[in-house]
N, C-alpha and C. Protein backbone atom coordinates (compact mmCIF):
# COMPACT_ATOMS: atom_id res chain seq x y z
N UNK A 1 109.30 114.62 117.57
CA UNK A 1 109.65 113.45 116.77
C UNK A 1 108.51 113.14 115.80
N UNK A 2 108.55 113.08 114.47
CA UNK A 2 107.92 112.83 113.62
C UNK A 2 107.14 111.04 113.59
N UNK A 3 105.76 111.33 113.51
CA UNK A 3 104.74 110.37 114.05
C UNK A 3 105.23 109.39 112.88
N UNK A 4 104.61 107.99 113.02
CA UNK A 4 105.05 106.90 111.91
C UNK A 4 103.61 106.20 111.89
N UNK A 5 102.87 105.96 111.07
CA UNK A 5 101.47 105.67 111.83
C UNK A 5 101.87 103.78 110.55
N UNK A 6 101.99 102.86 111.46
CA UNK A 6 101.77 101.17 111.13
C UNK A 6 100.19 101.19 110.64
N UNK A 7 99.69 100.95 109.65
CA UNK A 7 98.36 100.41 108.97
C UNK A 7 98.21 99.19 109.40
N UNK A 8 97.27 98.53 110.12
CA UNK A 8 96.88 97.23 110.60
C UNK A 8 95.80 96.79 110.80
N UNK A 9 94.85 97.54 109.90
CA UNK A 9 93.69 97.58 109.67
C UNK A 9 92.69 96.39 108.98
N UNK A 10 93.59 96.36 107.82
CA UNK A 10 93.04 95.75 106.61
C UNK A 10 92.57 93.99 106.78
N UNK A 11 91.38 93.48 106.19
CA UNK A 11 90.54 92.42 106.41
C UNK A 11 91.83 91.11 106.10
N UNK A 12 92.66 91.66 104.71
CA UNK A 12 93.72 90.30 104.34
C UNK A 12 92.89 89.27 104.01
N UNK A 13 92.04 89.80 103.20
CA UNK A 13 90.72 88.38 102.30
C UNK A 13 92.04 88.23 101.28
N UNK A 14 93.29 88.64 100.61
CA UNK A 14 93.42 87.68 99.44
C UNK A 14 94.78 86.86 100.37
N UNK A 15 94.96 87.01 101.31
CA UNK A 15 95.73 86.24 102.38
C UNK A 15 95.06 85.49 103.41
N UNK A 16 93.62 85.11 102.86
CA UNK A 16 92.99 84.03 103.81
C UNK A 16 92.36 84.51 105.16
N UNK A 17 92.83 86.13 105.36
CA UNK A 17 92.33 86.60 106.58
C UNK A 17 93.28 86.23 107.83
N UNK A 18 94.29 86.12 107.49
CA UNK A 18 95.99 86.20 108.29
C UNK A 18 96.40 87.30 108.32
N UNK A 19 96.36 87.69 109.54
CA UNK A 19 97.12 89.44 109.71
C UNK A 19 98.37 89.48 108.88
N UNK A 20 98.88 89.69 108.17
CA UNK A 20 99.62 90.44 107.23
C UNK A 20 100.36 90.57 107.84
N UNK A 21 100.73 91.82 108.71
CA UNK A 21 101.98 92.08 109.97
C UNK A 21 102.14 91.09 110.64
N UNK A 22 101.91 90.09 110.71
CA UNK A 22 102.72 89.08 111.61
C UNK A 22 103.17 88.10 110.89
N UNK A 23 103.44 87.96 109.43
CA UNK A 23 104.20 87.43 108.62
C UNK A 23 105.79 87.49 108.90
N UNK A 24 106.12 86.58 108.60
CA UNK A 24 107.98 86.68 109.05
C UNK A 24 108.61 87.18 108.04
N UNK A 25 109.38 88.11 108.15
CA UNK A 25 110.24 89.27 107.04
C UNK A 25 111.38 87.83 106.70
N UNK A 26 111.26 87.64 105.50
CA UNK A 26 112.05 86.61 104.84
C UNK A 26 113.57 86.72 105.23
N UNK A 27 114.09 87.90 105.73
CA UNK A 27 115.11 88.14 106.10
C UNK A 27 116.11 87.45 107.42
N UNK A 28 115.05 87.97 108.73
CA UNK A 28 115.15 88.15 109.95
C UNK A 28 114.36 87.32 110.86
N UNK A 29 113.27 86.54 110.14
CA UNK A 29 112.34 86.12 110.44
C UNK A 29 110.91 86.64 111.62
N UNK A 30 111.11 88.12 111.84
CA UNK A 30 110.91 88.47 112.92
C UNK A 30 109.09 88.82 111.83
N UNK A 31 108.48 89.11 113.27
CA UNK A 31 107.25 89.82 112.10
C UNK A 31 107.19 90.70 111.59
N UNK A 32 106.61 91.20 110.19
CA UNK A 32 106.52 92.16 109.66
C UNK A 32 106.42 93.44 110.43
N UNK A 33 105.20 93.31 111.18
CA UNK A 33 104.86 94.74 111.43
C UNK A 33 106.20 95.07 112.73
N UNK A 34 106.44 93.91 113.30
CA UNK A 34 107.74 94.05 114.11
C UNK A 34 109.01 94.84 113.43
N UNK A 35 109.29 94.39 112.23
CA UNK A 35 110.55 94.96 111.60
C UNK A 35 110.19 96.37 111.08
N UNK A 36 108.68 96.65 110.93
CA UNK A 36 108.85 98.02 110.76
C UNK A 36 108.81 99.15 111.49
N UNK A 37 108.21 98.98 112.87
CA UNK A 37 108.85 99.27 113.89
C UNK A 37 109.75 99.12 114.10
N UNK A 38 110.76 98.44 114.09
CA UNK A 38 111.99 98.71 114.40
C UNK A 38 112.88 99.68 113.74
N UNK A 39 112.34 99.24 112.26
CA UNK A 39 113.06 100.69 111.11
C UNK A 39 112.67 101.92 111.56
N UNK A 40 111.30 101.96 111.88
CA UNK A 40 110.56 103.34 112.20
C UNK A 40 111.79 104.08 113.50
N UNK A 41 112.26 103.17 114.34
CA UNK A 41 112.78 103.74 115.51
C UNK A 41 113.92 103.75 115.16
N UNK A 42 115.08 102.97 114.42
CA UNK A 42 116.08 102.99 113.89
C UNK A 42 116.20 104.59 112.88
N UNK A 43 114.90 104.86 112.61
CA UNK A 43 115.35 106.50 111.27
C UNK A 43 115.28 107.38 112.30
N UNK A 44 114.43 107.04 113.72
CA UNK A 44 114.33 108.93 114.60
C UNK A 44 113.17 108.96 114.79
N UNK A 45 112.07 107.96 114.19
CA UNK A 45 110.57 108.18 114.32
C UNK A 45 109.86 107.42 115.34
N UNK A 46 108.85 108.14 115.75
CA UNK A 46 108.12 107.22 116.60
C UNK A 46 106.71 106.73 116.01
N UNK A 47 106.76 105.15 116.45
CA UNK A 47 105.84 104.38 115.43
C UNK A 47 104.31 104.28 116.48
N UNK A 48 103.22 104.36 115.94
CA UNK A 48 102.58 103.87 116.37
C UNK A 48 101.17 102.70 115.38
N UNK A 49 100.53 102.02 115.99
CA UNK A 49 99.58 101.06 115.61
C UNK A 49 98.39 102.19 114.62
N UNK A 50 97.42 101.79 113.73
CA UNK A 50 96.59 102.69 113.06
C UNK A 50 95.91 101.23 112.53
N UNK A 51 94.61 101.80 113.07
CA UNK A 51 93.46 100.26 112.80
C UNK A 51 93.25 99.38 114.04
N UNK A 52 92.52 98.12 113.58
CA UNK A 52 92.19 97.26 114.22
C UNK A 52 93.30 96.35 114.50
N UNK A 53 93.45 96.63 115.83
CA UNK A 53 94.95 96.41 116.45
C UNK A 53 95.19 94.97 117.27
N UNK A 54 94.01 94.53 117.33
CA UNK A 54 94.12 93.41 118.42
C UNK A 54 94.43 92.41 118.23
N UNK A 55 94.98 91.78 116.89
CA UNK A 55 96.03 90.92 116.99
C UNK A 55 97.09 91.14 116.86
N UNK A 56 97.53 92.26 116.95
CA UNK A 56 98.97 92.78 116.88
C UNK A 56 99.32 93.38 118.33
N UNK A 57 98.78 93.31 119.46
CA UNK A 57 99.35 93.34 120.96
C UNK A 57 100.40 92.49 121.22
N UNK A 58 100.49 91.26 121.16
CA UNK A 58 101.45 90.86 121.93
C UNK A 58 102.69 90.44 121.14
N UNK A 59 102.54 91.54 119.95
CA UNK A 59 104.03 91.54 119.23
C UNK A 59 104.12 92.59 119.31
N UNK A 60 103.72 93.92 119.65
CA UNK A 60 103.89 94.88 120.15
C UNK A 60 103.38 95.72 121.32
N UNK A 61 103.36 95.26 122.30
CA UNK A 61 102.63 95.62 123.39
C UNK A 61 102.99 96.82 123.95
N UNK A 62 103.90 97.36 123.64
CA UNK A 62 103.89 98.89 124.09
C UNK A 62 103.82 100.02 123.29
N UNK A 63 103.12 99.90 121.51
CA UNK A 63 103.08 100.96 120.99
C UNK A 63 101.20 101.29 121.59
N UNK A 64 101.35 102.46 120.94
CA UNK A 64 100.09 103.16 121.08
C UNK A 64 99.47 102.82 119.59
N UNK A 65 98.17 102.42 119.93
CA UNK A 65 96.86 102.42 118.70
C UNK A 65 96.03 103.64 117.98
N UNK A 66 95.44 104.08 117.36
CA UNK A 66 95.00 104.88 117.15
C UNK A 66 93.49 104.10 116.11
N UNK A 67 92.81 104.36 116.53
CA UNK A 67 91.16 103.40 115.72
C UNK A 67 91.23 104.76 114.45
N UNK A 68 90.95 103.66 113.81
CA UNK A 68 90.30 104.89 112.49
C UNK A 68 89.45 105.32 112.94
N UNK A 69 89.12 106.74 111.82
CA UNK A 69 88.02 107.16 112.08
C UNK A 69 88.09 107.80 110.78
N UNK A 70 86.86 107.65 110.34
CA UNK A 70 85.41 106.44 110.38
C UNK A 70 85.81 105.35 110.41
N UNK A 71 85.29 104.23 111.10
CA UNK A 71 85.83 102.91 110.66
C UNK A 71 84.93 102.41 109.29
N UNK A 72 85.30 101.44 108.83
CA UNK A 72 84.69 100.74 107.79
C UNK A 72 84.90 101.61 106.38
N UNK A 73 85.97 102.60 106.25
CA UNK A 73 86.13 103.29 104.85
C UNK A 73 87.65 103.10 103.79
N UNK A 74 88.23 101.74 104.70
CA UNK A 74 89.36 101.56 104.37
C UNK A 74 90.47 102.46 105.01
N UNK A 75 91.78 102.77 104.46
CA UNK A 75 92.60 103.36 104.91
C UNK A 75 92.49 104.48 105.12
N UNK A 76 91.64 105.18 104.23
CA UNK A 76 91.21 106.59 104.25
C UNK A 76 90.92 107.26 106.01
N UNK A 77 89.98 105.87 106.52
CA UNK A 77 89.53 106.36 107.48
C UNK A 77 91.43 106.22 108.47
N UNK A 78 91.59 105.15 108.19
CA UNK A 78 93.34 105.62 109.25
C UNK A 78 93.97 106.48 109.02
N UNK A 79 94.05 107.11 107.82
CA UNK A 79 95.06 108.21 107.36
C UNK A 79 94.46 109.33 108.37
N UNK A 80 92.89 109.47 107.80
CA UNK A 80 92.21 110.94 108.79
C UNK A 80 92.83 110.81 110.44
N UNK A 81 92.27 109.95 110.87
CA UNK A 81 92.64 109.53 112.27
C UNK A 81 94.34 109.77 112.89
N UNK A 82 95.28 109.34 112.18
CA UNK A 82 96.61 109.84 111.79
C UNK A 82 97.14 111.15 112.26
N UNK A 83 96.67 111.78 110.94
CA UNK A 83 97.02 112.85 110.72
C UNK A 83 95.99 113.79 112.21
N UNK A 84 94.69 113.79 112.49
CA UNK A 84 94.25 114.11 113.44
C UNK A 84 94.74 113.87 114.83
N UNK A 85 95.47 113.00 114.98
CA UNK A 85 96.02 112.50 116.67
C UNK A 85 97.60 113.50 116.36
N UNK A 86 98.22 113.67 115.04
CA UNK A 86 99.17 114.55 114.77
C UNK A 86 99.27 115.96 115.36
N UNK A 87 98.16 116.12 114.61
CA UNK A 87 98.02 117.92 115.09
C UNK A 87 98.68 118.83 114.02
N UNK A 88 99.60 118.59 113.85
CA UNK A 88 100.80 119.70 112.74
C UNK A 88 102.22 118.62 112.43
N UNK A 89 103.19 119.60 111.58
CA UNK A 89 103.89 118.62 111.38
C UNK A 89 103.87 117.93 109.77
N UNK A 90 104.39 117.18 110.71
CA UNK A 90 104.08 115.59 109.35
C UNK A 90 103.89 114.36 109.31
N UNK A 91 103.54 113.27 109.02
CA UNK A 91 103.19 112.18 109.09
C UNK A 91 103.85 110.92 108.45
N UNK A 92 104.44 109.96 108.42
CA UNK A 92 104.37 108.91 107.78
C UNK A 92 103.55 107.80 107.86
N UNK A 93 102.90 107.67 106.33
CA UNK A 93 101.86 106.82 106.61
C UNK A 93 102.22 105.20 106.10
N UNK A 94 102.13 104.06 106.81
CA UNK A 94 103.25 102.83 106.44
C UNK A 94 102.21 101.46 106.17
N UNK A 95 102.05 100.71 104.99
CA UNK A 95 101.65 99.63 105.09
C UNK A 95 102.16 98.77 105.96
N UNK A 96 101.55 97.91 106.85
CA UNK A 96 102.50 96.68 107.96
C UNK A 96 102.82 95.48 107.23
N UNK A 97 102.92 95.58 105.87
CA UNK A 97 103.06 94.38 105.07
C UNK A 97 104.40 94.24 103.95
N UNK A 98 105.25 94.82 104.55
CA UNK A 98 106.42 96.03 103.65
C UNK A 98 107.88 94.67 104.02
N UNK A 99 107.94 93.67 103.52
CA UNK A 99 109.53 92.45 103.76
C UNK A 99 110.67 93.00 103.51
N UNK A 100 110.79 94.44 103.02
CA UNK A 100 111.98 94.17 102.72
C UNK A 100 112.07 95.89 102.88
N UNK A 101 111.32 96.54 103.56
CA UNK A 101 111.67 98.21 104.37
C UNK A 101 112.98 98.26 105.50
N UNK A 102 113.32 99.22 105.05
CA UNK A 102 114.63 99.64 105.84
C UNK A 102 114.41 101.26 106.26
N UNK A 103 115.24 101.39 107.53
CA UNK A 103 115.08 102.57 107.76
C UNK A 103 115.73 103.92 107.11
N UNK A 104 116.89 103.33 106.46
CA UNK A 104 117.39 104.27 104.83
C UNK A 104 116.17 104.85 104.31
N UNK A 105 115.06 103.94 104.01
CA UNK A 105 114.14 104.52 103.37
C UNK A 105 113.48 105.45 104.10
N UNK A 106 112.93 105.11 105.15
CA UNK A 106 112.00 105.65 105.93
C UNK A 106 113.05 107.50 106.56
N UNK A 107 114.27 107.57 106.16
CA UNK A 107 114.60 108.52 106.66
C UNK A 107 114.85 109.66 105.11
N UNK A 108 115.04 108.67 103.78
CA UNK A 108 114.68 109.49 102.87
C UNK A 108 112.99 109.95 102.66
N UNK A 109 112.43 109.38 103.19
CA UNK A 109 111.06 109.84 103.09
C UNK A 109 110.25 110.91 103.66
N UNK A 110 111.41 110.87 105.20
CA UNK A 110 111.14 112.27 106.11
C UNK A 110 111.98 113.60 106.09
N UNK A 111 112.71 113.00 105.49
CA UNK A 111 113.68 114.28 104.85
C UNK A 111 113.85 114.98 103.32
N UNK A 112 112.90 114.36 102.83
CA UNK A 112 112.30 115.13 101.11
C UNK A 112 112.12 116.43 101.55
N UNK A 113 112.63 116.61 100.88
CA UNK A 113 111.58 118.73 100.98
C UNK A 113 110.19 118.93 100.60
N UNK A 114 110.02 119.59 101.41
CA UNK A 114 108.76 119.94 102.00
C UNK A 114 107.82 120.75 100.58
N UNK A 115 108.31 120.91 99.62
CA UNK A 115 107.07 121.62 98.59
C UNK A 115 106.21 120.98 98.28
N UNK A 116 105.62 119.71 98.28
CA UNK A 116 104.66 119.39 98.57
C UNK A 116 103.54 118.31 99.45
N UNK A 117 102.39 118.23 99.13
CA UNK A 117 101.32 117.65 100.81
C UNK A 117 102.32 116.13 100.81
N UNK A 118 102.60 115.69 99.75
CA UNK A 118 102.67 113.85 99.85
C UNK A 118 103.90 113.77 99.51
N UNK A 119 104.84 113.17 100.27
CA UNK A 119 106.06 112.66 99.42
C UNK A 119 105.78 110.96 99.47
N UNK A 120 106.14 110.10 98.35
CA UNK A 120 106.00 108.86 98.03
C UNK A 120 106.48 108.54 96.47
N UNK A 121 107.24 106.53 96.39
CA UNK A 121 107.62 106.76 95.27
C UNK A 121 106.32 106.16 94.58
N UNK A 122 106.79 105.47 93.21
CA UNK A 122 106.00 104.74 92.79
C UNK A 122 107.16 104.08 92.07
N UNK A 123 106.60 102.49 91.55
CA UNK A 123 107.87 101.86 90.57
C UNK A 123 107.87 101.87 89.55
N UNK A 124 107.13 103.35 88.64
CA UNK A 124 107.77 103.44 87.21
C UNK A 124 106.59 105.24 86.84
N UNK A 125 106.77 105.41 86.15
CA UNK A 125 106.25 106.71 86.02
C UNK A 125 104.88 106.68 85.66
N UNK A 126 104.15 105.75 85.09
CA UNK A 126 103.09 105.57 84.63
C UNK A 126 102.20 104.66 85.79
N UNK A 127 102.85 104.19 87.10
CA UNK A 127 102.90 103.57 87.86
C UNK A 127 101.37 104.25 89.04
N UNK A 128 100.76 103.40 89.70
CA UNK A 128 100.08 104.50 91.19
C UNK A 128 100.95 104.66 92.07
N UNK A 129 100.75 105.83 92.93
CA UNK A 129 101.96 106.38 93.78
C UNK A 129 101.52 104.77 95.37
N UNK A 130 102.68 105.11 96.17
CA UNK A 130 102.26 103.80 97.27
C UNK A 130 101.56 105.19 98.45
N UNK A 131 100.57 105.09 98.24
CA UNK A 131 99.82 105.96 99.57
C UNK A 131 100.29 105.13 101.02
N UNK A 132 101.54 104.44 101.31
CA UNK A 132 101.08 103.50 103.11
C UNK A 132 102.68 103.56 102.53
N UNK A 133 103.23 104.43 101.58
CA UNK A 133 104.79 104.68 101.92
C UNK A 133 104.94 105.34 101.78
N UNK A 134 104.35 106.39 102.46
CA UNK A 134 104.58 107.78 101.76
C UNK A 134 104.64 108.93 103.61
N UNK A 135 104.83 110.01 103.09
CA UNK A 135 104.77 111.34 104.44
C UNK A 135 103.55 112.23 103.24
N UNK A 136 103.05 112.60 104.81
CA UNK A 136 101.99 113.40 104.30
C UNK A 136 101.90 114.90 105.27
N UNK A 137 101.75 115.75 104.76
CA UNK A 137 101.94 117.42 105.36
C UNK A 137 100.37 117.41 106.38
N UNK A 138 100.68 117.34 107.31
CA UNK A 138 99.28 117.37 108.61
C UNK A 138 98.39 118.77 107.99
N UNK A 139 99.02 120.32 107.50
CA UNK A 139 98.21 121.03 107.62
C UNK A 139 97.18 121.03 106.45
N UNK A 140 97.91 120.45 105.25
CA UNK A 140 97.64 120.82 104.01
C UNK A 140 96.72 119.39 103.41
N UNK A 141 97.34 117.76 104.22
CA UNK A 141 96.47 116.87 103.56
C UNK A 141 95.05 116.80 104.37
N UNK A 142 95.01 117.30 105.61
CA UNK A 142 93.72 117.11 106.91
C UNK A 142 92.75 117.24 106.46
N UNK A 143 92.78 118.57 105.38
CA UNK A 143 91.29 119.19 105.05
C UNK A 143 90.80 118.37 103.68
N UNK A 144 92.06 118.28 103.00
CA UNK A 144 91.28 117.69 101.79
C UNK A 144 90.73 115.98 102.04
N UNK A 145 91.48 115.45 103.32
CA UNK A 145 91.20 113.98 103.33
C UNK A 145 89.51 113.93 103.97
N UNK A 146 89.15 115.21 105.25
CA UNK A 146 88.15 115.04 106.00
C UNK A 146 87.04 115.43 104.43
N UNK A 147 87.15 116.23 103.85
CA UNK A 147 86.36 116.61 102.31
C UNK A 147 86.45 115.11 101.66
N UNK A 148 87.05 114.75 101.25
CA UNK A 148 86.88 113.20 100.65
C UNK A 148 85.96 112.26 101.33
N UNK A 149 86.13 112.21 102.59
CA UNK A 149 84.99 111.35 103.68
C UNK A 149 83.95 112.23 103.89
N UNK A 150 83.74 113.05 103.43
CA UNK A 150 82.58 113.74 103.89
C UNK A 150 81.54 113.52 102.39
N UNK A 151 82.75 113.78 101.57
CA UNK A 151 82.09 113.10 99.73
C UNK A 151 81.58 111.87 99.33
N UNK A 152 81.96 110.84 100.49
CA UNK A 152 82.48 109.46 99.93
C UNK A 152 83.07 108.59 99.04
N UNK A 153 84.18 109.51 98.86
CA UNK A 153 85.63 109.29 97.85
C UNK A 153 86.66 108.71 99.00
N UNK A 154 86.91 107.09 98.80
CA UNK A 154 87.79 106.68 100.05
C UNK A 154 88.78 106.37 99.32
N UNK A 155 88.51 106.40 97.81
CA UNK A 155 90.46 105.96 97.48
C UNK A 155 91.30 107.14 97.85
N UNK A 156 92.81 106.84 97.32
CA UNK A 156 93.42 107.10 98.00
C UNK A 156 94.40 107.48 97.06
N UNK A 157 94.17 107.17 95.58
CA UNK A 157 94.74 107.54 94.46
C UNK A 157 94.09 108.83 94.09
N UNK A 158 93.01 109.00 93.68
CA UNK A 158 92.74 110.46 93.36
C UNK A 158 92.56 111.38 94.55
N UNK A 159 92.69 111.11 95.52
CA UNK A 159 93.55 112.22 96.60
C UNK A 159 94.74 112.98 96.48
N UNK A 160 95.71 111.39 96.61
CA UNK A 160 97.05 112.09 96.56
C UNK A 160 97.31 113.15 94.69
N UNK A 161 96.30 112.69 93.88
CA UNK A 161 96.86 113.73 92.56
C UNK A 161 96.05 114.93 93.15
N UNK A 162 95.16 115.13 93.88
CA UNK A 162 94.30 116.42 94.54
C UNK A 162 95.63 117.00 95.52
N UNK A 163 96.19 116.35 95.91
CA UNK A 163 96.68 116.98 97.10
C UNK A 163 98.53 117.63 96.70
N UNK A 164 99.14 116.90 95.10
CA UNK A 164 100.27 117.15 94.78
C UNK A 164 101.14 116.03 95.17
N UNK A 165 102.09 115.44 94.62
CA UNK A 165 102.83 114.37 95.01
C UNK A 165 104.74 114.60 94.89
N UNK A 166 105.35 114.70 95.88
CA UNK A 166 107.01 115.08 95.12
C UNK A 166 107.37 113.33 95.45
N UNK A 167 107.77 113.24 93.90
CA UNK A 167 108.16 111.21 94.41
C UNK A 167 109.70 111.45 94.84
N UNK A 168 109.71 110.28 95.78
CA UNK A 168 110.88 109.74 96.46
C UNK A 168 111.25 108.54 95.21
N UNK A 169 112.52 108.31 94.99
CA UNK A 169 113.11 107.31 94.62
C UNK A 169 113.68 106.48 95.34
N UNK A 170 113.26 105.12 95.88
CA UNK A 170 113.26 103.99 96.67
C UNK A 170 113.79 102.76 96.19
N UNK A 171 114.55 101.96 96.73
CA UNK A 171 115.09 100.78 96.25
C UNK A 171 113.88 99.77 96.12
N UNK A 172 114.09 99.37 94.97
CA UNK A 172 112.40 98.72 94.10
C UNK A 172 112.32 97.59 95.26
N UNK A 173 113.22 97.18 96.38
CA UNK A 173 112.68 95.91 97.30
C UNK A 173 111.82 96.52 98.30
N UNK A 174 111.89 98.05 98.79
CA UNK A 174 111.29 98.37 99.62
C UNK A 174 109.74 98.97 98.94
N UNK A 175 109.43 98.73 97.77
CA UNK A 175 108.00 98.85 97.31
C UNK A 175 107.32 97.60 97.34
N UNK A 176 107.97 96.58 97.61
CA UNK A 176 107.23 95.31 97.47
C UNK A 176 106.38 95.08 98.54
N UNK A 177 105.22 94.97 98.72
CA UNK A 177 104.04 94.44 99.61
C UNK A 177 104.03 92.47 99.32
N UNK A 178 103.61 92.44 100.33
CA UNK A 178 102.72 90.90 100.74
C UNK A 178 101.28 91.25 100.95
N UNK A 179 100.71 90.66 99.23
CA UNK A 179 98.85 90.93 99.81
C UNK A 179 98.28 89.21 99.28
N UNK A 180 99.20 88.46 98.97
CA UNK A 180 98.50 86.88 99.12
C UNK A 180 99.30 86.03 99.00
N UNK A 181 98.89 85.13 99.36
CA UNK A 181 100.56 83.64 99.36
C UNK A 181 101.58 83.83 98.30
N UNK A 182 100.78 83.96 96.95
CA UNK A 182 102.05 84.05 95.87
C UNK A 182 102.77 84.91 96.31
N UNK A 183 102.38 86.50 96.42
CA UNK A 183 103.41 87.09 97.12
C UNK A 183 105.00 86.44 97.85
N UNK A 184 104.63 85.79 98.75
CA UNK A 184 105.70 85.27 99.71
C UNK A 184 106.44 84.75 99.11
N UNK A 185 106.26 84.05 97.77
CA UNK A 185 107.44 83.49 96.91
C UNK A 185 107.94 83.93 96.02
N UNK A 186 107.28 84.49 95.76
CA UNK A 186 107.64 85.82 94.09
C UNK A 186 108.92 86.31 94.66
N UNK A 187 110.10 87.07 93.41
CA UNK A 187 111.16 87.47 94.16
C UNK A 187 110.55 89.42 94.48
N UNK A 188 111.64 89.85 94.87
CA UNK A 188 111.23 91.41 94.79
C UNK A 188 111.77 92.14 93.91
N UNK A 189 110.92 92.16 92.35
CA UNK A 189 111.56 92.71 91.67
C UNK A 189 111.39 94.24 90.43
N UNK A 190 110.30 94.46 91.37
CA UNK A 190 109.95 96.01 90.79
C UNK A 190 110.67 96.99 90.48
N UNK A 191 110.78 97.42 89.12
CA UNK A 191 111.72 98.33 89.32
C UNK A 191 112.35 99.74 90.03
N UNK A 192 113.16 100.12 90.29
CA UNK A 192 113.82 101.25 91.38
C UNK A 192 113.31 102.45 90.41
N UNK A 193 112.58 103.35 90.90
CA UNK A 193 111.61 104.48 90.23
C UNK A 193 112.75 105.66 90.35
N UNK A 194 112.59 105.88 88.92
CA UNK A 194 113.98 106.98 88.78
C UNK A 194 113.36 108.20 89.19
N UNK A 195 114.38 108.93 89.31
CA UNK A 195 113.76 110.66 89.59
C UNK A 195 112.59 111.46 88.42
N UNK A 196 111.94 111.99 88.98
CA UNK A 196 111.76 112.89 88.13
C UNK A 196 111.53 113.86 87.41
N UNK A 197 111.70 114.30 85.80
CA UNK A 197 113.07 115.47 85.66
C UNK A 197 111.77 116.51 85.79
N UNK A 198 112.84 117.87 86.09
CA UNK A 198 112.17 119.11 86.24
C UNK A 198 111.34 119.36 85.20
């Protein structure tokens, strides 16, 4: 079963330092990182925690954690860690801050074809790709991500153009993140990232 790795790492300084995943999905009201677990298990995948997990136990108390590694390098260090507890395969790597993800998506994302390391969309062509919605190839992204931490290159944008990107086209609500209060009121209205051509 293809791994789902939840990001729950992140400090959430422009959200006051409020875990992010335990925001209520405007929908369902349930928590974020709750509803994406649930999508994760609803597509076939099995989800687990990635980061600093400990306020997210007792809304999920039976997934498995995985600590970054390195800690303190941002996501970079969860992706390595990820893809390393993987082994082979493939990965989905998931922001826990995602209101309006469905598992439609999450099953077009694991079922892209495989020609290249990253599948992920972005919401317009000139756009950055979403690295925490994306699948990533265990054999092919491992080496270039542990080379980036070994460089001290922790973004996560000039990786994925190092590593090749085939974009997914996603319904523009499931690109929308929550990274500060305005967020929560804004509508979701990014646009739906068309294909693109050969």
């Amino acid at each position: 079963m293809t791994l789902a790795g939840i990001f729950v790492g992140g400090a959430a300084r422009r959200m006051g330092g409020a875990p992010k995943g335990l925001l209520p999905a405007p929908d369902t009201g349930e928590a974020l990182v709750v509803r994406t677990a649930r999508c994760c298990v609803e597509a076939g995948l099995a989800p687990v925690l990635v980061g600093r997990a400990e306020a997210y136990r007792s809304a999920l108390p039976t997934l498995s954690v995985i600590d970054d590694d390195p800690s303190g390098c941002g996501p970079l260090g969860g992706l390595h860690a990820l893809l390393r507890h993987a082994g082979h395969g493939v990965v989905l790597a998931l922001a826990c801050d995602l209101p309006y993800l469905t598992a439609d998506a999450l099953r077009a994302l694991r079922d892209a074809p495989h020609d290249e390391a990253v599948v992920a969309p972005r919401a317009s062509d000139d756009a950055p790709w979403e690295p925490l919605l994306a699948r990533y190839d265990v054999a092919r992204a491992r080496p270039a991500v542990a080379r980036a931490l070994a460089d001290g290159r922790h973004a996560l944008q000039p990786l994925l153009r190092t590593l090749g990107v085939r974009e997914v086209p996603l319904p523009a609500r499931c690109l929308t993140d929550w990274d500060s209060p305005a967020d929560l009121a804004a509508p979701a209205t990014r646009p739906t990232p068309a294909p693109r051509r050969p």
